[in-house]
Protein backbone atom coordinates (compact mmCIF):
# COMPACT_ATOMS: atom_id res chain seq x y z
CA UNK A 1 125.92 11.91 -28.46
CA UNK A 2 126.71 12.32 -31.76
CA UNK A 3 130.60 12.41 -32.87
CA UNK A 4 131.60 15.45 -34.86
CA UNK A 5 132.08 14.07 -38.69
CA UNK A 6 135.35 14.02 -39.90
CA UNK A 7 137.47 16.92 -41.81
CA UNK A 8 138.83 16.68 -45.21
CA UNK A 9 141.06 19.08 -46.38
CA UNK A 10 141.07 19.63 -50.31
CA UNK A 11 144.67 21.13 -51.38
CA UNK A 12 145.36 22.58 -54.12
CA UNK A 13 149.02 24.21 -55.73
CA UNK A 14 148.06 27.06 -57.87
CA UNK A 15 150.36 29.41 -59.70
CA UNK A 16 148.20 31.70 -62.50
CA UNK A 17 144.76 30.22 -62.19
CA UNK A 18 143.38 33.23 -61.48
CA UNK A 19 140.30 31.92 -63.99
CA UNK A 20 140.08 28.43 -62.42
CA UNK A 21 139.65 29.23 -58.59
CA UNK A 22 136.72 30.22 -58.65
CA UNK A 23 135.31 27.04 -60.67
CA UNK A 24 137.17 24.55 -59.12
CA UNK A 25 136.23 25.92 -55.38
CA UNK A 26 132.08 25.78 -55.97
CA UNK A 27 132.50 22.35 -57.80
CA UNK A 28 134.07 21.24 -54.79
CA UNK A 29 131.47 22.56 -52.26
CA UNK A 30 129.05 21.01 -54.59
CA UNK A 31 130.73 17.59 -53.71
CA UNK A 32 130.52 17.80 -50.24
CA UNK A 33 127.07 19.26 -50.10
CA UNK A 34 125.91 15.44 -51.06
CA UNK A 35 128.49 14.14 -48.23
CA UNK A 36 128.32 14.08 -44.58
CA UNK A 37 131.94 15.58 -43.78
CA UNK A 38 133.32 18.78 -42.87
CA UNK A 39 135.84 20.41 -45.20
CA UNK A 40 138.29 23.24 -45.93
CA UNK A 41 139.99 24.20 -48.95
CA UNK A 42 143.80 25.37 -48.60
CA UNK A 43 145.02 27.12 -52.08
CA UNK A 44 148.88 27.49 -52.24
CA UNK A 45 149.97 30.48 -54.58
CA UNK A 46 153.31 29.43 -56.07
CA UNK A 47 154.68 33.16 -57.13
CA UNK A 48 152.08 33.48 -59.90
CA UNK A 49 152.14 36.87 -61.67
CA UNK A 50 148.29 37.20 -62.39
CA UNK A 51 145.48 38.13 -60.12
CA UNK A 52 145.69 34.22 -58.59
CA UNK A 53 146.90 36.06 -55.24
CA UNK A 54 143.94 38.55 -55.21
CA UNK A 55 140.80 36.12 -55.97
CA UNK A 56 142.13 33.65 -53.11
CA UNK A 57 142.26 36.43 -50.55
CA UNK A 58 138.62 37.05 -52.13
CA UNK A 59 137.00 34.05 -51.04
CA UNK A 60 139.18 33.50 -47.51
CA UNK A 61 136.97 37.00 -46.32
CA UNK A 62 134.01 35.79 -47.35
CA UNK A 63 134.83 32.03 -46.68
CA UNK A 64 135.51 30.32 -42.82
CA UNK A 65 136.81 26.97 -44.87
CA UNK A 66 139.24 28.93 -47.47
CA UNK A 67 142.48 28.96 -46.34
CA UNK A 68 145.68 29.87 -48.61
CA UNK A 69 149.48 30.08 -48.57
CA UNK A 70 151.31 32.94 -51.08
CA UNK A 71 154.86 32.04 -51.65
CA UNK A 72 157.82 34.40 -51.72
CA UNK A 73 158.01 33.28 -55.37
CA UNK A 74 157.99 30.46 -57.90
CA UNK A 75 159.03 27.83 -55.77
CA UNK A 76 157.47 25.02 -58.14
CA UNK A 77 154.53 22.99 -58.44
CA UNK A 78 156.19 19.43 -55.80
CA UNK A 79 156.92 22.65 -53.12
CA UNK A 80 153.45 23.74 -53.23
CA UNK A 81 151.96 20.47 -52.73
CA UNK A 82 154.05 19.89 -49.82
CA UNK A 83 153.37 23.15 -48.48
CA UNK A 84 149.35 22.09 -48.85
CA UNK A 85 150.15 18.60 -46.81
CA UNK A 86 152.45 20.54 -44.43
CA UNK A 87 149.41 22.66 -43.41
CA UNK A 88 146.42 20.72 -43.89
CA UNK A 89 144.05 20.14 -40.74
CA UNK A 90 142.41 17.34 -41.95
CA UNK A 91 142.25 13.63 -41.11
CA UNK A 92 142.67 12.77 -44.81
CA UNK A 93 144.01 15.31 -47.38
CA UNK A 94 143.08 15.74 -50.89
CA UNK A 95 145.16 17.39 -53.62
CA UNK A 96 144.35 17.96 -57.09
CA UNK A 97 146.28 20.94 -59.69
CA UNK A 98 143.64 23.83 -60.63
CA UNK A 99 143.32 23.66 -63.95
CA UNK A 100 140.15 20.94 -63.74
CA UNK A 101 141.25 18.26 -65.10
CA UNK A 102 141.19 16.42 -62.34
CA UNK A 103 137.36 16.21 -61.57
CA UNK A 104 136.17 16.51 -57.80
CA UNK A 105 133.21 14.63 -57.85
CA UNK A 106 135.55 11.79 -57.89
CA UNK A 107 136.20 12.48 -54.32
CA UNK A 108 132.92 10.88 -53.55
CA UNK A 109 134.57 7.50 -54.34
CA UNK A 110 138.01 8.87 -52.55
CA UNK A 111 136.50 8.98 -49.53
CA UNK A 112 134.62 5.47 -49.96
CA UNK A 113 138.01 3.81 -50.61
CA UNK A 114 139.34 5.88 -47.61
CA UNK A 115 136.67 4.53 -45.40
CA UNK A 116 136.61 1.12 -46.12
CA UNK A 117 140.52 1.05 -44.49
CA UNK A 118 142.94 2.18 -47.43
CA UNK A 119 145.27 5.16 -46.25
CA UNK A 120 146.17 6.06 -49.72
CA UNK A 121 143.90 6.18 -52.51
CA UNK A 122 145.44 7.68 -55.38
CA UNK A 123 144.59 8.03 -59.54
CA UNK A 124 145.26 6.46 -63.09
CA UNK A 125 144.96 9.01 -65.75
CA UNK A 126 143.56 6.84 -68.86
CA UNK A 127 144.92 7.82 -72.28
CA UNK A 128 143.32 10.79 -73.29
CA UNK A 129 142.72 10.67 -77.18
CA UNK A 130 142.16 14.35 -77.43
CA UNK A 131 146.12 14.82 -75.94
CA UNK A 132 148.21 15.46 -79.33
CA UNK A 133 150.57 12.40 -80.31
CA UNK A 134 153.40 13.85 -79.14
CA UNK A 135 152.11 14.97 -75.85
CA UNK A 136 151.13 10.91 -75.00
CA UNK A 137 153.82 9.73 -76.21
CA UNK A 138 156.06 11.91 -73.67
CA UNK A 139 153.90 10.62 -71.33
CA UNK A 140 154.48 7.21 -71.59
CA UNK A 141 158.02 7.89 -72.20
CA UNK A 142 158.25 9.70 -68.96
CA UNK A 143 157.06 6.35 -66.82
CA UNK A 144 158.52 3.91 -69.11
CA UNK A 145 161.96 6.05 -68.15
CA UNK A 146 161.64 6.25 -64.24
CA UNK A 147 160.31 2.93 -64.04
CA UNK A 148 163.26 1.44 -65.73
CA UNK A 149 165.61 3.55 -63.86
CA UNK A 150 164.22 3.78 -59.93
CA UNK A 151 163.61 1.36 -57.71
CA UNK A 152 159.59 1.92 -57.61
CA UNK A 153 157.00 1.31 -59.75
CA UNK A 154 154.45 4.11 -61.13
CA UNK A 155 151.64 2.86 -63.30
CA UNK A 156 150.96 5.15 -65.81
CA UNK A 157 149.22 8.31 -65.32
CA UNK A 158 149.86 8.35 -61.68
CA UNK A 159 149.61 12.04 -61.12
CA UNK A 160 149.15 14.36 -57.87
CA UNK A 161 145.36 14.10 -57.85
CA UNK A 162 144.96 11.21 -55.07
CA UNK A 163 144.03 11.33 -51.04
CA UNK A 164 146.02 10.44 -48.05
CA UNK A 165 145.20 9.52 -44.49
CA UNK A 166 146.38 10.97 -41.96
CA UNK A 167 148.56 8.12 -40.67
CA UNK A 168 150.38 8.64 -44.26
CA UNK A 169 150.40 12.76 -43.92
CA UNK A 170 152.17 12.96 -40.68
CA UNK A 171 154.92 10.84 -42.22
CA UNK A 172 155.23 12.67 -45.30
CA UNK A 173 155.62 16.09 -43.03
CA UNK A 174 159.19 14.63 -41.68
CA UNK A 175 160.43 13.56 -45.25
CA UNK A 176 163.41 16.90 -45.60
CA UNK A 177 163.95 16.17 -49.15
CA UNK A 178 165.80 19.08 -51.24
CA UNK A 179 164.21 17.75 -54.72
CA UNK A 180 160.68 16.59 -54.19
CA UNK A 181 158.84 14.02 -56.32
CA UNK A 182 155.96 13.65 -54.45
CA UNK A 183 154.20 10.95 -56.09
CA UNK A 184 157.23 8.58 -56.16
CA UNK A 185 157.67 9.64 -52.59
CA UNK A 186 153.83 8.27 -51.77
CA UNK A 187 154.25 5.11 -53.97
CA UNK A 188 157.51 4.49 -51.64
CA UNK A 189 155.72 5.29 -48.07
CA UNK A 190 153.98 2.00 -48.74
CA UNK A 191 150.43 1.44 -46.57
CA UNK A 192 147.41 0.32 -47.90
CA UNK A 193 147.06 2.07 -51.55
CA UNK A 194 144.29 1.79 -53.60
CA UNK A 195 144.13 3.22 -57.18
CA UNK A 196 140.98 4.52 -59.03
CA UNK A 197 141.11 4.95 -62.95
CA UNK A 198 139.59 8.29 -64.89
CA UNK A 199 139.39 10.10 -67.72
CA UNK A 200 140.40 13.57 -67.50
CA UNK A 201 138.82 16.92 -68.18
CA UNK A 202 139.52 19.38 -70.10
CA UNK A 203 141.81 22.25 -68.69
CA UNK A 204 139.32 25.41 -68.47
CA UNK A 205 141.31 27.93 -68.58
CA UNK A 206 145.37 28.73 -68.90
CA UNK A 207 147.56 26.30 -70.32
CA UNK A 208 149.65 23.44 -69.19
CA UNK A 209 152.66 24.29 -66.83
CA UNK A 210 154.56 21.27 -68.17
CA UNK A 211 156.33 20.83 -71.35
CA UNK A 212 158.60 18.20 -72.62
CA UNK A 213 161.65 19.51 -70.77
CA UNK A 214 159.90 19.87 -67.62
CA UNK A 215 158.45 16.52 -68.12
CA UNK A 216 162.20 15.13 -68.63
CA UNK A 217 163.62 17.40 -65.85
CA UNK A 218 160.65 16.06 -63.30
CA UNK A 219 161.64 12.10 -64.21
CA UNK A 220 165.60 13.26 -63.98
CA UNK A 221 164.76 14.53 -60.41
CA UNK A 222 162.07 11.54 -59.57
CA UNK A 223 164.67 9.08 -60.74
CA UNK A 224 168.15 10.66 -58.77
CA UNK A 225 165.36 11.02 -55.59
CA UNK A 226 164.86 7.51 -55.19
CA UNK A 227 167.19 4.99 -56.60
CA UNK A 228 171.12 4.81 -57.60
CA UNK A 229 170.35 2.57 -60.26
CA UNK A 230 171.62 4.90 -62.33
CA UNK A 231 175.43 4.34 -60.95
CA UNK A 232 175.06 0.55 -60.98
CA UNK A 233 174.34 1.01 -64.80
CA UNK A 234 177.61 3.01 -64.75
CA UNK A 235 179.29 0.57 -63.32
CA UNK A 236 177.94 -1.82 -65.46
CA UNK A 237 178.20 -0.23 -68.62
CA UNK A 238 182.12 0.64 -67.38
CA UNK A 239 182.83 -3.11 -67.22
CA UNK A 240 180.84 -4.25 -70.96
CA UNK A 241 183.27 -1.55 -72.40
CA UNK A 242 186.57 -2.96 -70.38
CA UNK A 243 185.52 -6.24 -71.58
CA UNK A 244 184.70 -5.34 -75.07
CA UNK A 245 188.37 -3.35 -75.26
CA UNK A 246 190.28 -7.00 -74.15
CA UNK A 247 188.68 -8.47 -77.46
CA UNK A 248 191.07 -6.35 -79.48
CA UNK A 249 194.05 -7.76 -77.92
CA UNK A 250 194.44 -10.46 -80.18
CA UNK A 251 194.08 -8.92 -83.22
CA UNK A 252 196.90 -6.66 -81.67
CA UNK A 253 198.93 -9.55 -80.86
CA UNK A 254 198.28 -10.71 -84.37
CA UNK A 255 199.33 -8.00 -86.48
CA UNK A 256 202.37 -7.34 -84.35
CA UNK A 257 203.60 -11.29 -85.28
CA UNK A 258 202.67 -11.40 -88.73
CA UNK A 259 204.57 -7.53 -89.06
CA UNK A 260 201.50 -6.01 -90.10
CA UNK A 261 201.38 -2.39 -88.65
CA UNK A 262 198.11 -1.99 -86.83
CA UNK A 263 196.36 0.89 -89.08
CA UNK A 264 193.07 2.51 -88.51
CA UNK A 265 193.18 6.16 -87.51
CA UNK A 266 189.84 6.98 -87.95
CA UNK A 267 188.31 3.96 -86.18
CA UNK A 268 190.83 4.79 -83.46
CA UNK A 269 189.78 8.18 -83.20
CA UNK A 270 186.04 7.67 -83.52
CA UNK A 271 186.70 4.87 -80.66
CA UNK A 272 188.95 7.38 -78.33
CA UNK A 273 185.26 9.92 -79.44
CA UNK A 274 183.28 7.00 -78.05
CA UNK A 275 184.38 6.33 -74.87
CA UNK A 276 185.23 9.83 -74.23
CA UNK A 277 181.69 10.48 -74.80
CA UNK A 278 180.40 7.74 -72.51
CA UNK A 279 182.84 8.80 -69.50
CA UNK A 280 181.23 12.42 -69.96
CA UNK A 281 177.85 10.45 -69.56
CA UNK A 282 178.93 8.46 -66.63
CA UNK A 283 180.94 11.59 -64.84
CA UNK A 284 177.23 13.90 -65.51
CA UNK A 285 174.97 11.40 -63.47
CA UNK A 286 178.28 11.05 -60.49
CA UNK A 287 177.77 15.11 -60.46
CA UNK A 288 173.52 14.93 -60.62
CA UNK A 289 174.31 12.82 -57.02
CA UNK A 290 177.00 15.06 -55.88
CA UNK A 291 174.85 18.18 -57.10
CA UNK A 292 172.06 16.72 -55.01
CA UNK A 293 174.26 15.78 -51.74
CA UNK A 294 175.82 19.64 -51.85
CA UNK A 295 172.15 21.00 -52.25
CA UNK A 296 170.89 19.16 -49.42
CA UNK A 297 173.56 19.94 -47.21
CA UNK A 298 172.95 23.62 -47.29
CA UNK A 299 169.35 22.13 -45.41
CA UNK A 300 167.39 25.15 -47.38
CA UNK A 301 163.76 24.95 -47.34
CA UNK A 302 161.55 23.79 -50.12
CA UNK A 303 159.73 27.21 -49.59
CA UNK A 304 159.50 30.57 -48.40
CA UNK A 305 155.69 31.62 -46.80
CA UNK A 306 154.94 35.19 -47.83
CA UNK A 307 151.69 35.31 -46.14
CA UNK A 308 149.08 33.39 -45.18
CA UNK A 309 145.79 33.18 -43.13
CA UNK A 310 146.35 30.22 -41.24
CA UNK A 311 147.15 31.49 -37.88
CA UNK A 312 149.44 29.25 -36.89
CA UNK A 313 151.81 30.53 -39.49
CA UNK A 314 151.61 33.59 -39.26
């Protein structure tokens, strides 16, 4: 008898790629036409405002593997993906953004990683040279930051284009996190993780959803989502000063014997500036934590299904 292959599900977040869809969908049945595996695609519309919405309900009537989720609006990229993993059928899952720089015929040696036992199989971006300067350098900056700050490790270019078993999905599905960071999340679930290095494509259409400030606010939130290193350095950085201050006793004590009046008003006032400064520092990351406790109390979800075709959730 002959067993039924297995189903891979390819997700992928979308919010306006209304000219990628199409691309990225027949490069990916191109992939699997070479491989013995059943598939489905599951697009997750994250509150674009271009024709995104109508193309994917294109191809799911004229598709039985095209699935797709439409959000009530822009819930974010980490949402989407977690909405794609919530959903997926498959026993391994596939994500990768829109725009094609993440090439599927690399899921050809996914899957071979997959089946030779590793439950996570995930990807190295390689320095691209035709990236601007400034653009690589806030790359490295951003893993050079949450590595030095969390309690994980993310080579760099560890992005969201990787696959995960099964084993690893229905694990995932329980995590109720209020601020995702999805690939520090999968570094931390641990199993048997493999990584595969590649150079990226060029984006085909649209432009990049992330910009310095996103890139800064995305290690803020990877950073406060998995470690409180960041209040040990308060603490730390609390006692240096406390130290530093009992080194000016003596001179105190000195000046006060000799009858020297202890002058200085500017150094005093750039010091009381200082540490002023430094307690507004240490008080911002107490609130990020508290910010982050209050939001997760409220127990919101990370997103709102507008509609779908997957029937069971409608």
């Amino acid at each position: 008898m002959n067993q039924m292959p297995k189903l891979v599900s390819v997700v992928i977040p979308a919010h306006n790629e209304e000219d990628n869809i199409i691309v990225i969908v027949d490069r990916i049945e191109k992939v699997f036409e070479k491989l013995n595996y059943r598939f489905e695609v599951l697009v997750v519309d994250d509150g674009g405002t271009d024709r995104t919405l109508e193309v994917i309900e294109e191809l799911a009537r004229v598709k039985d593997n095209f699935f797709y989720i439409e959000f009530s609006r822009n819930f974010g990229h980490q949402p989407a993906l977690k909405a794609g993993l919530d959903f997926a059928k498959g026993d391994c899952v596939i994500s990768l953004d829109a725009d094609l720089q993440h090439p599927p015929e690399m899921f050809i040696q996914m899957l071979e990683k997959w089946e030779e036992g590793y439950d996570v199989v995930y990807t190295r971006r390689k320095e691209d040279k035709r990236l601007s300067y400034k653009k690589r350098k806030t790359s490295a900056y951003f893993y050079k930051l949450l590595n030095f700050l969390s309690d994980i490790e993310l080579e760099p270019g560890t992005a969201d284009f990787r696959l995960l078993d099964r084993r690893a999905i229905d694990v995932f599905k329980d995590f109720k996190e209020n601020d995702l960071f999805v690939r520090g999340l999968v570094k931390w679930l641990g199993f048997r993780q493999f990584a595969i290095d590649y150079i990226p494509e060029q984006r085909f259409a649209g432009a990049s959803k992330y910009n310095r400030s996103k890139m800064m606010r995305l290690a803020v939130h990877g950073v406060t989502s998995l470690s409180i290193k960041p209040l040990h350095m308060a603490v730390y950085l609390g006692f240096f000063f406390s130290f530093l201050s009992l080194l000016y006793i003596p001179y105190v004590i000195h000046a006060l014997c000799i009858g020297k009046g202890v002058s200085g008003w500017a150094s005093l006032i750039s010091t009381v500036a200082f540490f002023g400064g430094l307690q507004l520092i240490i008080l911002g990351i107490i609130g990020i934590y508290i910010g982050k406790m209050f939001m997760q109390t409220k127990n919101r979800p990370n997103y709102i299904i507008r509609s779908t075709n997957i029937d069971n959730i409608k």
